[in-house]
PDB file of N, CA and C in Angstrom:
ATOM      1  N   UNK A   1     -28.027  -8.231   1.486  1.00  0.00           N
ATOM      2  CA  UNK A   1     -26.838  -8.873   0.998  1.00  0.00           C
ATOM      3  C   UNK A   1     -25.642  -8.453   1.840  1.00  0.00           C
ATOM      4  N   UNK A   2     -24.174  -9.742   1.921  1.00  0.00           N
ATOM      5  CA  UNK A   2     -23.481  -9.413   2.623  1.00  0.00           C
ATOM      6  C   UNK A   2     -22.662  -9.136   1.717  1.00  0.00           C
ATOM      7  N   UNK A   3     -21.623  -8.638   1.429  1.00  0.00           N
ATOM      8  CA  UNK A   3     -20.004  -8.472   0.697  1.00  0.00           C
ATOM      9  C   UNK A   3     -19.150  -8.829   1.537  1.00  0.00           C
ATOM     10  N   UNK A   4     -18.590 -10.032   1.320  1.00  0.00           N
ATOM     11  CA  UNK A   4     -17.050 -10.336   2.033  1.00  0.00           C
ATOM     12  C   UNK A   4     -15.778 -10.446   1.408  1.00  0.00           C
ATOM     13  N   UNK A   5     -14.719 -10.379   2.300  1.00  0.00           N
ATOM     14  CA  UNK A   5     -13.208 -10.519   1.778  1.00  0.00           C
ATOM     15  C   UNK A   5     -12.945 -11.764   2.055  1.00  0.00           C
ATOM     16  N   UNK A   6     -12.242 -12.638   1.364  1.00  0.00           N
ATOM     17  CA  UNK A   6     -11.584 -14.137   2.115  1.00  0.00           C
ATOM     18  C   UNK A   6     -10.195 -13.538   1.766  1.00  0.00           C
ATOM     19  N   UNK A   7      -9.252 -13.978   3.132  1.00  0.00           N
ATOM     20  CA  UNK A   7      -8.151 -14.242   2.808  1.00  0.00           C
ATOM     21  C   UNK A   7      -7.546 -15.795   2.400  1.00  0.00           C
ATOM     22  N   UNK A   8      -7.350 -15.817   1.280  1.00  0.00           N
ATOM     23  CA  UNK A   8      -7.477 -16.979   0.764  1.00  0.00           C
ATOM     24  C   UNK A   8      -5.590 -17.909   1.655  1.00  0.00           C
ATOM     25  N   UNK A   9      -4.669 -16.853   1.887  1.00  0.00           N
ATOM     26  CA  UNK A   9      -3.755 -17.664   2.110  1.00  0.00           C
ATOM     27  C   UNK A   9      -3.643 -17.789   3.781  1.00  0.00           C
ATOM     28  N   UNK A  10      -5.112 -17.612   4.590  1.00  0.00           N
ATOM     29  CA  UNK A  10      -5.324 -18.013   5.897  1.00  0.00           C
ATOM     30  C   UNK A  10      -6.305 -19.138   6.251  1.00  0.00           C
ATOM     31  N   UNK A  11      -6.866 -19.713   4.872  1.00  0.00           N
ATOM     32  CA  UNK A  11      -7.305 -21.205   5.139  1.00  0.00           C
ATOM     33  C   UNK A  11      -6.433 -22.359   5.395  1.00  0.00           C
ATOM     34  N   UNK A  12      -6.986 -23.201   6.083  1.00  0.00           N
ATOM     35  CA  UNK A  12      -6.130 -24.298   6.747  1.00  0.00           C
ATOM     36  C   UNK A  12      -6.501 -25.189   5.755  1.00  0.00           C
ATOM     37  N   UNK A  13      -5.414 -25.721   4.847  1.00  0.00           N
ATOM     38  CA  UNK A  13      -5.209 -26.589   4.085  1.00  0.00           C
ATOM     39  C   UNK A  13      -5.838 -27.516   4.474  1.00  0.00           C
ATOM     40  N   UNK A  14      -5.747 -28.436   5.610  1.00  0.00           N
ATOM     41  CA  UNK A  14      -5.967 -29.885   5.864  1.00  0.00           C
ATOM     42  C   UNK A  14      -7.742 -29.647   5.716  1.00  0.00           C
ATOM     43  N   UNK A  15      -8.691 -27.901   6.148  1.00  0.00           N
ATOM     44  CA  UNK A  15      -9.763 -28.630   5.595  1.00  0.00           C
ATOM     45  C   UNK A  15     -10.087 -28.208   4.142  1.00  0.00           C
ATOM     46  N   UNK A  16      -9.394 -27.736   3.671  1.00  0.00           N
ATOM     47  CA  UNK A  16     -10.010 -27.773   2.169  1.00  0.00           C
ATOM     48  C   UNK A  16     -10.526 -29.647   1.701  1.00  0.00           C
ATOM     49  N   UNK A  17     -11.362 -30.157   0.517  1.00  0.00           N
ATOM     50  CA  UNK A  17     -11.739 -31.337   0.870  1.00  0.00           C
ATOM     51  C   UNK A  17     -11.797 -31.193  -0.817  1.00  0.00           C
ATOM     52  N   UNK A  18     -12.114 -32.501  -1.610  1.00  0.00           N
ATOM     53  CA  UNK A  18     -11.974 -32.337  -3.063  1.00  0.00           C
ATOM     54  C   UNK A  18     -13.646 -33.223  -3.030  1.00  0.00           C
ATOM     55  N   UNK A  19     -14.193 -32.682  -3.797  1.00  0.00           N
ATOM     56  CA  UNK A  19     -15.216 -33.007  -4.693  1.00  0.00           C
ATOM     57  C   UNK A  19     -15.150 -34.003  -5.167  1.00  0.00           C
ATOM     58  N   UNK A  20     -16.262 -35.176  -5.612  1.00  0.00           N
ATOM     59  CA  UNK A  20     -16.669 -36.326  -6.561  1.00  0.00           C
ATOM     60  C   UNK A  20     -16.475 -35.288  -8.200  1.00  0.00           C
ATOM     61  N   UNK A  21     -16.385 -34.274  -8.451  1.00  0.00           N
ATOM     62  CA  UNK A  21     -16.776 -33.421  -9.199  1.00  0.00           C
ATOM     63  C   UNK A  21     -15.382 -33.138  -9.595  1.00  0.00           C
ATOM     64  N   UNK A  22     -14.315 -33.415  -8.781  1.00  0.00           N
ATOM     65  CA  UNK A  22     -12.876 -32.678  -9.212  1.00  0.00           C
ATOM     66  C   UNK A  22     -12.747 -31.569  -8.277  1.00  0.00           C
ATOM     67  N   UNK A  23     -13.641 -30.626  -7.701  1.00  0.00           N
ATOM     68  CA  UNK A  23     -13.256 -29.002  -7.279  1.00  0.00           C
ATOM     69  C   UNK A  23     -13.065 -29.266  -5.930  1.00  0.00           C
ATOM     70  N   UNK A  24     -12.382 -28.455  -5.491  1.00  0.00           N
ATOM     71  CA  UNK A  24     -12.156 -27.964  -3.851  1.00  0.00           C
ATOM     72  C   UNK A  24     -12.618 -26.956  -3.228  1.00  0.00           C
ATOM     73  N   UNK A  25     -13.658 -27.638  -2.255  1.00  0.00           N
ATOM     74  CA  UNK A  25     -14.437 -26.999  -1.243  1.00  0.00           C
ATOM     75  C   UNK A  25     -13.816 -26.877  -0.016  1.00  0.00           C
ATOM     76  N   UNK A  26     -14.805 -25.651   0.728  1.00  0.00           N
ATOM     77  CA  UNK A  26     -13.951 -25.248   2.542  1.00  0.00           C
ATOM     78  C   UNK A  26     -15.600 -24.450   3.378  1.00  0.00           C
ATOM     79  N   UNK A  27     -15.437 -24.912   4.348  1.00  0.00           N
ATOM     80  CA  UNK A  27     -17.094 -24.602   4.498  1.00  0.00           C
ATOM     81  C   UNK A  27     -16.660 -23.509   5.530  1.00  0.00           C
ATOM     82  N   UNK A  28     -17.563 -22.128   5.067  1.00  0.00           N
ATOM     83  CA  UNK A  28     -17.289 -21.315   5.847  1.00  0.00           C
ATOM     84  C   UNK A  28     -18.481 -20.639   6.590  1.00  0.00           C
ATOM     85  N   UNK A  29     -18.295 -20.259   7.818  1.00  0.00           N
ATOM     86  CA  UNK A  29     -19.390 -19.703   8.397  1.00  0.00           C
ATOM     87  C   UNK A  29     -19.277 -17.774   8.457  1.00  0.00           C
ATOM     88  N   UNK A  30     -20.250 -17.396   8.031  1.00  0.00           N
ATOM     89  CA  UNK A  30     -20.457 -15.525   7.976  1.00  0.00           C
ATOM     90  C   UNK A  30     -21.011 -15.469   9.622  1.00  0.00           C
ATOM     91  N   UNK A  31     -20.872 -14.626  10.246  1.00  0.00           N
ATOM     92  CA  UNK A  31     -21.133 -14.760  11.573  1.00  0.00           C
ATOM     93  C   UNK A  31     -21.458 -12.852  11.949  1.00  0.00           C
ATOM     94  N   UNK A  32     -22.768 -12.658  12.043  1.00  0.00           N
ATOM     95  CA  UNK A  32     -22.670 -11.097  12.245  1.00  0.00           C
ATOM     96  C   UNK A  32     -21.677 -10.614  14.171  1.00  0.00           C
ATOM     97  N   UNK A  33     -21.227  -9.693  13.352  1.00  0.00           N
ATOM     98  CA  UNK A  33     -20.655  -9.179  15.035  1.00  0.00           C
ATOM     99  C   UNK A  33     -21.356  -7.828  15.796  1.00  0.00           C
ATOM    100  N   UNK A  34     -20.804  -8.263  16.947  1.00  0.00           N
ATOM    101  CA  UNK A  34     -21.622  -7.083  17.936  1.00  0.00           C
ATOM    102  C   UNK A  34     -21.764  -5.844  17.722  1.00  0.00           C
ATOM    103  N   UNK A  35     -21.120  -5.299  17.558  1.00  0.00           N
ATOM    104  CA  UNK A  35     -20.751  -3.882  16.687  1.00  0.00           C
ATOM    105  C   UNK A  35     -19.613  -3.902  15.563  1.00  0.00           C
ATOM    106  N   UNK A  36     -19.945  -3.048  14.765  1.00  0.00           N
ATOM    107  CA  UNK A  36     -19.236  -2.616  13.595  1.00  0.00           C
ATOM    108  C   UNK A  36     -17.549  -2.183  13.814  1.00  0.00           C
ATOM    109  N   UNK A  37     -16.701  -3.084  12.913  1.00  0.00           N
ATOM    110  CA  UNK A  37     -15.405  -2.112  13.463  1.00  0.00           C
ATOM    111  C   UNK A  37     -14.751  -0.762  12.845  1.00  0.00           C
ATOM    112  N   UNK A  38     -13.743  -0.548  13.163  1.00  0.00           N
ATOM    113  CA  UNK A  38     -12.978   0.554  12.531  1.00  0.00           C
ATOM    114  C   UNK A  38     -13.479   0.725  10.868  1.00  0.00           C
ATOM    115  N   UNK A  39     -13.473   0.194  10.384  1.00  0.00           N
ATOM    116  CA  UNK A  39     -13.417  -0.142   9.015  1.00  0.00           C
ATOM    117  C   UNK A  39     -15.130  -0.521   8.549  1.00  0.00           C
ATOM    118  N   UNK A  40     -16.050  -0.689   9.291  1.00  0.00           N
ATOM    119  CA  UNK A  40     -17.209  -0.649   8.696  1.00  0.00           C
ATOM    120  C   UNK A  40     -17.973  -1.891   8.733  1.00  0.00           C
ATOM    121  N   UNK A  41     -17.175  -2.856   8.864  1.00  0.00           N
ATOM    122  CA  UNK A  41     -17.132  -4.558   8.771  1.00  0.00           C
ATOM    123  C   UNK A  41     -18.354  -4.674   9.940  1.00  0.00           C
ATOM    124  N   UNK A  42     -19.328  -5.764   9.086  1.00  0.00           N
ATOM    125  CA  UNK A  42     -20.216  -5.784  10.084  1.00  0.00           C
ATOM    126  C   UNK A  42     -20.494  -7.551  10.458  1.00  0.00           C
ATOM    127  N   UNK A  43     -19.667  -7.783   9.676  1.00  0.00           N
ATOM    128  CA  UNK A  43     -19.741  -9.867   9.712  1.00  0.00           C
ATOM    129  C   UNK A  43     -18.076 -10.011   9.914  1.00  0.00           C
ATOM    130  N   UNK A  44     -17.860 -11.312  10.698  1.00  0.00           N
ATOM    131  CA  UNK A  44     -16.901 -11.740  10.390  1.00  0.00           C
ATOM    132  C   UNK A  44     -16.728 -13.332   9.893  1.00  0.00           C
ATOM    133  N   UNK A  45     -16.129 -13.679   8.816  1.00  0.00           N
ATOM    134  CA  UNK A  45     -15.599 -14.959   8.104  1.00  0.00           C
ATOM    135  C   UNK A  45     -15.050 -15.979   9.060  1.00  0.00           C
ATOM    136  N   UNK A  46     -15.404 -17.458   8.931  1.00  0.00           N
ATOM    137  CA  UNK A  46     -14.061 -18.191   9.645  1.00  0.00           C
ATOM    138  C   UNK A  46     -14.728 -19.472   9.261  1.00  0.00           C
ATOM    139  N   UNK A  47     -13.689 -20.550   9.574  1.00  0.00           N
ATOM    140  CA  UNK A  47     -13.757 -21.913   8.818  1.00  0.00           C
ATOM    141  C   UNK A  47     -14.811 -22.426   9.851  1.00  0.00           C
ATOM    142  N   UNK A  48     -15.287 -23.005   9.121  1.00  0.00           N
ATOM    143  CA  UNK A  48     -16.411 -23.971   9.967  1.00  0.00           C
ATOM    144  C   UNK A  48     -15.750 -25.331  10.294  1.00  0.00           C
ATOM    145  N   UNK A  49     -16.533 -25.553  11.750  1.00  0.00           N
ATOM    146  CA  UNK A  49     -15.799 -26.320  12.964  1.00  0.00           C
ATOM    147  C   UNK A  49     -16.456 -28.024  13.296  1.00  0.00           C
ATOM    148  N   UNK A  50     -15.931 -28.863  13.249  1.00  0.00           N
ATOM    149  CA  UNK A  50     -16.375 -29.951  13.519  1.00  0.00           C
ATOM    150  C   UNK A  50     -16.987 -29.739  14.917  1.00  0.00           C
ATOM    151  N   UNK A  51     -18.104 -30.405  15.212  1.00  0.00           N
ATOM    152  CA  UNK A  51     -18.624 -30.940  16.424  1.00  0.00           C
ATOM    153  C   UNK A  51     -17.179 -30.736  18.076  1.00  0.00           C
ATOM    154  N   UNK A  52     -16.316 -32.125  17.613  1.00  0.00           N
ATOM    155  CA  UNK A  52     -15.254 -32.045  18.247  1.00  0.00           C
ATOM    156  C   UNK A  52     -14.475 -30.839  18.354  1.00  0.00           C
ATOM    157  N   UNK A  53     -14.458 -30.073  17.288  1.00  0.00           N
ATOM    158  CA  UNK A  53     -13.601 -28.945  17.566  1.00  0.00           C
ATOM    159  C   UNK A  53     -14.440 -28.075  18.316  1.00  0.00           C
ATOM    160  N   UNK A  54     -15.546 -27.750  18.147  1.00  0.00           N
ATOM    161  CA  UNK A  54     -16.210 -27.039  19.255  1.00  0.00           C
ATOM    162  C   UNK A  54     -16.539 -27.320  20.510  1.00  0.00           C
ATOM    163  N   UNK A  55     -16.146 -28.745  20.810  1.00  0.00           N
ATOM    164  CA  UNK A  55     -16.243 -29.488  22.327  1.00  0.00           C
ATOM    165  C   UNK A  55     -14.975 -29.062  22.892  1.00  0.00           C
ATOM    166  N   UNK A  56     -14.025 -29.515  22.449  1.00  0.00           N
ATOM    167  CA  UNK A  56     -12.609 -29.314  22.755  1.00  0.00           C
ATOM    168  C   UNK A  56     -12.486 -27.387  22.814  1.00  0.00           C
ATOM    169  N   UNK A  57     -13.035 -26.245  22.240  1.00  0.00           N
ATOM    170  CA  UNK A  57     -12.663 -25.057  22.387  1.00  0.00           C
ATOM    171  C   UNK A  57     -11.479 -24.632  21.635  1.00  0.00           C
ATOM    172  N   UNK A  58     -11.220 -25.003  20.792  1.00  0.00           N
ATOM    173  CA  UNK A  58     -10.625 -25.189  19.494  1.00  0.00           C
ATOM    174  C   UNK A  58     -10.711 -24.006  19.270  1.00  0.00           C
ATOM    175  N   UNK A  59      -9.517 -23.024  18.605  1.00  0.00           N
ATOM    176  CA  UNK A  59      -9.243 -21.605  18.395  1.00  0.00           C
ATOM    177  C   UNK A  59     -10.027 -21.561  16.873  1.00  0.00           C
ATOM    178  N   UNK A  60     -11.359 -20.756  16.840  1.00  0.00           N
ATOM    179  CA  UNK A  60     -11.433 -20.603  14.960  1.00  0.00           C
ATOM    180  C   UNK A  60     -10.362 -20.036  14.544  1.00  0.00           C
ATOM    181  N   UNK A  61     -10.545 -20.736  12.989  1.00  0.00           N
ATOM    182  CA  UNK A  61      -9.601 -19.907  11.974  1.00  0.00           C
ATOM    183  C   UNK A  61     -10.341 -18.367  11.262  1.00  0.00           C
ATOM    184  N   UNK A  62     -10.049 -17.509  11.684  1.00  0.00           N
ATOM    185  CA  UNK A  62     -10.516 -16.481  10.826  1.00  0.00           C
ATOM    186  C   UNK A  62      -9.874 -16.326   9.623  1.00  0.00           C
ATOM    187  N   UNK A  63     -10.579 -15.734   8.156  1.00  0.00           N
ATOM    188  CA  UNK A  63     -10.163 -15.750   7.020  1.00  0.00           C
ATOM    189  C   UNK A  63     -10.851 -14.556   6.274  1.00  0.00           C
ATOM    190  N   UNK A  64     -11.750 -13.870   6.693  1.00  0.00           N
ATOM    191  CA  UNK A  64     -12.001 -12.964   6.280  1.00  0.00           C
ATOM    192  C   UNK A  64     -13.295 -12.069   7.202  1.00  0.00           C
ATOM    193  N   UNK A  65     -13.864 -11.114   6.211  1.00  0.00           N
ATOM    194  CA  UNK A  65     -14.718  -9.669   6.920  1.00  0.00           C
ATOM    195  C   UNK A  65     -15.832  -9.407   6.046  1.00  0.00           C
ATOM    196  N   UNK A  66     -16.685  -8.957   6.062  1.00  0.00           N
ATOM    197  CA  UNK A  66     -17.576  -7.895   5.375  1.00  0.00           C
ATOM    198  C   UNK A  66     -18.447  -7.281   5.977  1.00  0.00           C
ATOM    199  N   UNK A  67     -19.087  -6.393   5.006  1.00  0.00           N
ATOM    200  CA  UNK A  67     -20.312  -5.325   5.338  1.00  0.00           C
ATOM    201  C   UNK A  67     -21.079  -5.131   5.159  1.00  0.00           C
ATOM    202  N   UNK A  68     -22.587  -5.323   6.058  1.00  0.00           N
ATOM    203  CA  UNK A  68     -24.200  -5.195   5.292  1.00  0.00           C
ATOM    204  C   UNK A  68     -23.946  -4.484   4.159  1.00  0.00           C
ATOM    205  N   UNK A  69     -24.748  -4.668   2.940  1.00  0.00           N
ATOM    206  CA  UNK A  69     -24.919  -4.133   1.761  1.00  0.00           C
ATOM    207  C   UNK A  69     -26.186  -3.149   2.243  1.00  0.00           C
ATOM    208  N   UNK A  70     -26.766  -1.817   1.650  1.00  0.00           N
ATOM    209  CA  UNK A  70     -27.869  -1.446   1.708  1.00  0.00           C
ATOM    210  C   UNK A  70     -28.728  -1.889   1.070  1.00  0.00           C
ATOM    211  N   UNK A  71     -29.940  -2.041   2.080  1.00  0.00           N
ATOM    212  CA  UNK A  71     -31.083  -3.133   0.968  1.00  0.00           C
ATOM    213  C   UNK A  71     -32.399  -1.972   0.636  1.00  0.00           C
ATOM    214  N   UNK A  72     -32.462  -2.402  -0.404  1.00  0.00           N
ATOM    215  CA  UNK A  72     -33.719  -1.758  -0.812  1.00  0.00           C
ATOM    216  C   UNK A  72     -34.500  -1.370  -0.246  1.00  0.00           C
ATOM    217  N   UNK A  73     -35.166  -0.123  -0.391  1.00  0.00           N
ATOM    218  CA  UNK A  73     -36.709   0.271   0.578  1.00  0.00           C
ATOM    219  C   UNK A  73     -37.634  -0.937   0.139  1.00  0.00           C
ATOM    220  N   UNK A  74     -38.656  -1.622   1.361  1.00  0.00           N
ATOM    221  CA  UNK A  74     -39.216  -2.347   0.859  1.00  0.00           C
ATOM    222  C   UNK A  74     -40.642  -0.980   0.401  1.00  0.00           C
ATOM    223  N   UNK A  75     -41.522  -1.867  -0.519  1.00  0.00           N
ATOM    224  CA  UNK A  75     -42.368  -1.003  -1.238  1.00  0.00           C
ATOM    225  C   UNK A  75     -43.544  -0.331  -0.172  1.00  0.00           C
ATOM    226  N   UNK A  76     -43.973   0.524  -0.374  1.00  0.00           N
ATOM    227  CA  UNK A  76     -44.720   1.426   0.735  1.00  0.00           C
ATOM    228  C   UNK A  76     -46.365   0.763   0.708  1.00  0.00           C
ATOM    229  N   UNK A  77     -46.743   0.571   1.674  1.00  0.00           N
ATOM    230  CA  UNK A  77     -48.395   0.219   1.954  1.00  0.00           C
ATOM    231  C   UNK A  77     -49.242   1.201   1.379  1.00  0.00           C
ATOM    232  N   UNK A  78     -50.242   0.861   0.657  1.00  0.00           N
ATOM    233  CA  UNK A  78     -51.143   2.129   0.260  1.00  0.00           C
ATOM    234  C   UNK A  78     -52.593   1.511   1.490  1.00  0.00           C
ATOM    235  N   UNK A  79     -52.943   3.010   1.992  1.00  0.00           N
ATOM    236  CA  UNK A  79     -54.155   3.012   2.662  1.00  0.00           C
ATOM    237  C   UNK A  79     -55.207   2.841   1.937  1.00  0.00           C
ATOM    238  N   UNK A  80     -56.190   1.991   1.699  1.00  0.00           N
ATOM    239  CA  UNK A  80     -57.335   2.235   0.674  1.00  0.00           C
ATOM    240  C   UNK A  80     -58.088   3.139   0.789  1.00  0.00           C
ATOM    241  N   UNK A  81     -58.189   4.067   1.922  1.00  0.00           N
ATOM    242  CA  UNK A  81     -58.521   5.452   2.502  1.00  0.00           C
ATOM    243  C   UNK A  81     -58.113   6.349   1.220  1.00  0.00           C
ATOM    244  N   UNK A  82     -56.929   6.152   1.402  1.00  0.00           N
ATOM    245  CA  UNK A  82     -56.609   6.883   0.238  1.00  0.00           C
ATOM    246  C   UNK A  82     -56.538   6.957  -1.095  1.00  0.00           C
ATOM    247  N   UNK A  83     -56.807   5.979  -1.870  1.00  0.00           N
ATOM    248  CA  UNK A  83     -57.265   5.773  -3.299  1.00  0.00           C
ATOM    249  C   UNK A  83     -58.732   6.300  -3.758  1.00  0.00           C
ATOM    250  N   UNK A  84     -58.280   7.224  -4.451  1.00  0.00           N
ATOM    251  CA  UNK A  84     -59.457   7.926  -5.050  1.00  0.00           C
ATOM    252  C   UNK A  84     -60.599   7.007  -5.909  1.00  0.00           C
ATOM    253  N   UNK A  85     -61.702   7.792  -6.174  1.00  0.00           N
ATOM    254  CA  UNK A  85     -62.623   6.921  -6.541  1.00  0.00           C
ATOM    255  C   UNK A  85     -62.067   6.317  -7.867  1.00  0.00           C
ATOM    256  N   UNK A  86     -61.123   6.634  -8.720  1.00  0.00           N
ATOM    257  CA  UNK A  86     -60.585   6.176 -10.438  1.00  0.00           C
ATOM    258  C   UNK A  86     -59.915   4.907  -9.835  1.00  0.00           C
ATOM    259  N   UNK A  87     -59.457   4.722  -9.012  1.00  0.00           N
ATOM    260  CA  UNK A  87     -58.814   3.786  -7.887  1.00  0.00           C
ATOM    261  C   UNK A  87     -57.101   3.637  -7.841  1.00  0.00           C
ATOM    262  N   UNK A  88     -56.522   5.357  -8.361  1.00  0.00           N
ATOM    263  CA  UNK A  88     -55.080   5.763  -8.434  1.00  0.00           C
ATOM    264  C   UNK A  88     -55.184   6.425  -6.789  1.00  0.00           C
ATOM    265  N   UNK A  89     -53.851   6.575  -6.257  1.00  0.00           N
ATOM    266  CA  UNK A  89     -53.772   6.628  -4.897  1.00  0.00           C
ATOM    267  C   UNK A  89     -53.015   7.870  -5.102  1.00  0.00           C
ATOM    268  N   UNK A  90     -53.377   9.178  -5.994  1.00  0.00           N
ATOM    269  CA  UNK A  90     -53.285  10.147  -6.177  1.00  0.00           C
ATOM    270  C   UNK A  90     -53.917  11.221  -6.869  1.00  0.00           C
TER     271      UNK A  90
END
């Protein structure tokens, strides 16, 4: 899992977009970065880009940061070597 910050008053209005539904959406892309900064941040936030805006080289909008979450140990392999004859692996 990631945890991010949005700065909500560095979205660009014109793309926020309204819903058949009533609500207002903004499509954002999490983007991991090369190394970690000062602060721990291991993704950075920014508005997602039309086609054209990425032809043209169009400056992203950044809007926010976050930081890998620690993920769980995944569960350990048992050797069947090692399961006793009751068939407990201790």
């Amino acid at each position: 899992m990631i945890s991010i910050s949005i700065n909500l008053t560095d979205l660009p209005r014109h793309k926020i977009t309204k819903a058949k539904n009533g609500k207002s959406y903004i499509n954002l892309i999490v983007a991991e970065m090369k190394q970690a900064d000062q602060h721990g941040n291991t993704h950075t936030v920014f508005v997602s880009q039309s086609k054209e805006e990425r032809a043209a080289n169009e400056k992203k909008s950044y809007c926010g940061n976050g930081k890998q979450l620690s993920a769980a140990q995944p569960a350990q392999q048992i050797n069947n070597s090692d399961i006793s004859k009751d068939g407990l692996p201790f």
